[in-house]
Each structure stands twice: as structure tokens, then as C-alpha cells.
Protein backbone atom coordinates (compact mmCIF):
# COMPACT_ATOMS: atom_id res chain seq x y z
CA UNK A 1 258.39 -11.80 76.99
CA UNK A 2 257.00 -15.15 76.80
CA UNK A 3 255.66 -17.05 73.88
CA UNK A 4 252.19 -16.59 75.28
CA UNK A 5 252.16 -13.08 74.96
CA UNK A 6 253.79 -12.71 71.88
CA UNK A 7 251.06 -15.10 69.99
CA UNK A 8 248.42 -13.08 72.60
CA UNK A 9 249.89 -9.25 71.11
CA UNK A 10 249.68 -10.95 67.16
CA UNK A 11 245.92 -12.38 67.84
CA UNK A 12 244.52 -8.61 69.49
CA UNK A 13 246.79 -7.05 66.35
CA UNK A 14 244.94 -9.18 63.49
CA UNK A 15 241.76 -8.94 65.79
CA UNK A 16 242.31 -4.57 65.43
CA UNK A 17 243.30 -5.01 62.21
CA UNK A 18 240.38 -6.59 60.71
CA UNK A 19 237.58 -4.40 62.82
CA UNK A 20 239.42 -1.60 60.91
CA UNK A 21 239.60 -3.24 57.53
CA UNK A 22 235.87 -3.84 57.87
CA UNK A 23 234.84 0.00 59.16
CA UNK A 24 236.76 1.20 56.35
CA UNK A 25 234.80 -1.40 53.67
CA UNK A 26 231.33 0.14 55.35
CA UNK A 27 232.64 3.78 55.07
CA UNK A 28 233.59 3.24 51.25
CA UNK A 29 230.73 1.09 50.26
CA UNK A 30 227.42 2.09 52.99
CA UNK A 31 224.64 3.32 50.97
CA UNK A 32 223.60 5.95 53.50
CA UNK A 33 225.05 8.28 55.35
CA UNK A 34 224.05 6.43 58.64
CA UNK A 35 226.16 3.29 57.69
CA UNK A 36 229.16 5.58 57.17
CA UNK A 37 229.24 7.55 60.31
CA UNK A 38 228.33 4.69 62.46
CA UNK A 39 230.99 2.83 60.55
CA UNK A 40 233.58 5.68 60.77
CA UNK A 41 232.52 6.04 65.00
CA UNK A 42 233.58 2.43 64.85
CA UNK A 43 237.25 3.14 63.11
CA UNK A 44 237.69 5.51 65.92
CA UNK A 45 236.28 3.35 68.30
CA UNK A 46 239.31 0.64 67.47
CA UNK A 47 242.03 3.78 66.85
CA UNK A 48 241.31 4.48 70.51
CA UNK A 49 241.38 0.81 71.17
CA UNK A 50 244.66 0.29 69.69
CA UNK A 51 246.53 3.37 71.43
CA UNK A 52 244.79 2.21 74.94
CA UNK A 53 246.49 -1.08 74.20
CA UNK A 54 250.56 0.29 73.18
CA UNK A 55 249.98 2.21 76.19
CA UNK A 56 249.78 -1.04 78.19
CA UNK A 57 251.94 -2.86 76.47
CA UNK A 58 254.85 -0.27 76.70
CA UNK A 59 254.02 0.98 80.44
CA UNK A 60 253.06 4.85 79.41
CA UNK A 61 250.21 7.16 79.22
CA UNK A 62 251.91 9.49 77.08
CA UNK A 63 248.51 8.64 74.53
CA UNK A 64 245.88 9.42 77.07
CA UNK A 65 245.17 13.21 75.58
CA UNK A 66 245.13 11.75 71.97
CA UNK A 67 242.37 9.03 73.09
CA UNK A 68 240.50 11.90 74.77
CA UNK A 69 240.37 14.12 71.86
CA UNK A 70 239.70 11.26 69.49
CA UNK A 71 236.87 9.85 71.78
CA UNK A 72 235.35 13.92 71.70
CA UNK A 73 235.72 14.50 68.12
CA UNK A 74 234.04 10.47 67.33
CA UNK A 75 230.97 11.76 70.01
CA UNK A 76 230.52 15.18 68.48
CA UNK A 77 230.90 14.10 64.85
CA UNK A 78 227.94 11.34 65.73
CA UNK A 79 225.52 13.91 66.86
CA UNK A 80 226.15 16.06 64.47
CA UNK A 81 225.37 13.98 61.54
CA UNK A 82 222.22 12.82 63.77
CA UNK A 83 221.07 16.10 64.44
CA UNK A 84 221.97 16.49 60.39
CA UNK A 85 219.34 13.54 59.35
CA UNK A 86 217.02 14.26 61.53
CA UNK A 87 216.00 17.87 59.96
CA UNK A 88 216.23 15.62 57.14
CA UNK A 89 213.79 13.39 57.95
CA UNK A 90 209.62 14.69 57.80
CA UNK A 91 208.43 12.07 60.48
């Protein structure tokens, strides 16, 4: 592996690593429910992100089911809390 691609692997790492960090900040401190399941869609968003990229970088697809099932559960947990706020919301 050259040096390229090791500094290339540590930039997307600190790159995943601080979209997370900052989901989880907006999930702790978002002052409505919107903020925290668009924040926690966002989290999965970069989980999926994350497995797509082991997968490449150790040459399987052994993760492809998990990404599915995260993707479904981030899609149907969005909808729900929309469908949620807006019987919530009069207008």
C-alpha cells in the first residue's frame, strides 16, 4: 500500500469521523424533534458510508445486507416521525 493511500484512508476516516461526531452533537442537543431525526438519518447515512468503504478497501461484500437493512430502517424511521409531526401540526 502506498503512502498515498494510507494518508488518503486517514483523511476519509477523520472526514467519517467528524460527520458522526457532529450528527451525534445535533441528536443530543436539537431542540426539535426534526433536528434529531434528520440528524440521526445523517449518522446512518455515514454508518452506511463507512461499511460501503471497508468493503472496498478489503475487496468483500460480506456488508452489503447490513447497508440494506440500515438504509430501510434510516427511510422508514424518517417517514415515520414525518407522518408523526404532521398529525401534529394544525396547518
Amino acid at each position: 500500500m502506498s503512502v498515498v493511500m494510507q494518508v488518503g484512508y486517514v483523511v476519509v476516516g477523520a472526514l467519517f469521523f467528524s460527520a458522526a461526531a457532529m450528527a451525534l452533537v445535533r441528536i443530543v442537543r436539537g431542540p426539535s424533534i426534526l433536528d434529531r431525526i434528520i440528524a440521526s438519518d445523517v449518522l446512518l447515512t455515514t454508518l452506511i458510508c463507512v461499511l460501503g468503504a471497508e468493503m472496498i478497501h478489503n475487496g468483500h461484500t460480506r456488508t452489503v445486507p447490513v447497508m440494506l437493512v440500515l438504509a430501510m430502517t434510516a427511510f422508514l424511521a424518517t417517514v415515520a416521525v414525518a407522518r408523526y409531526v404532521s398529525k401534529q401540526d394544525p396547518s
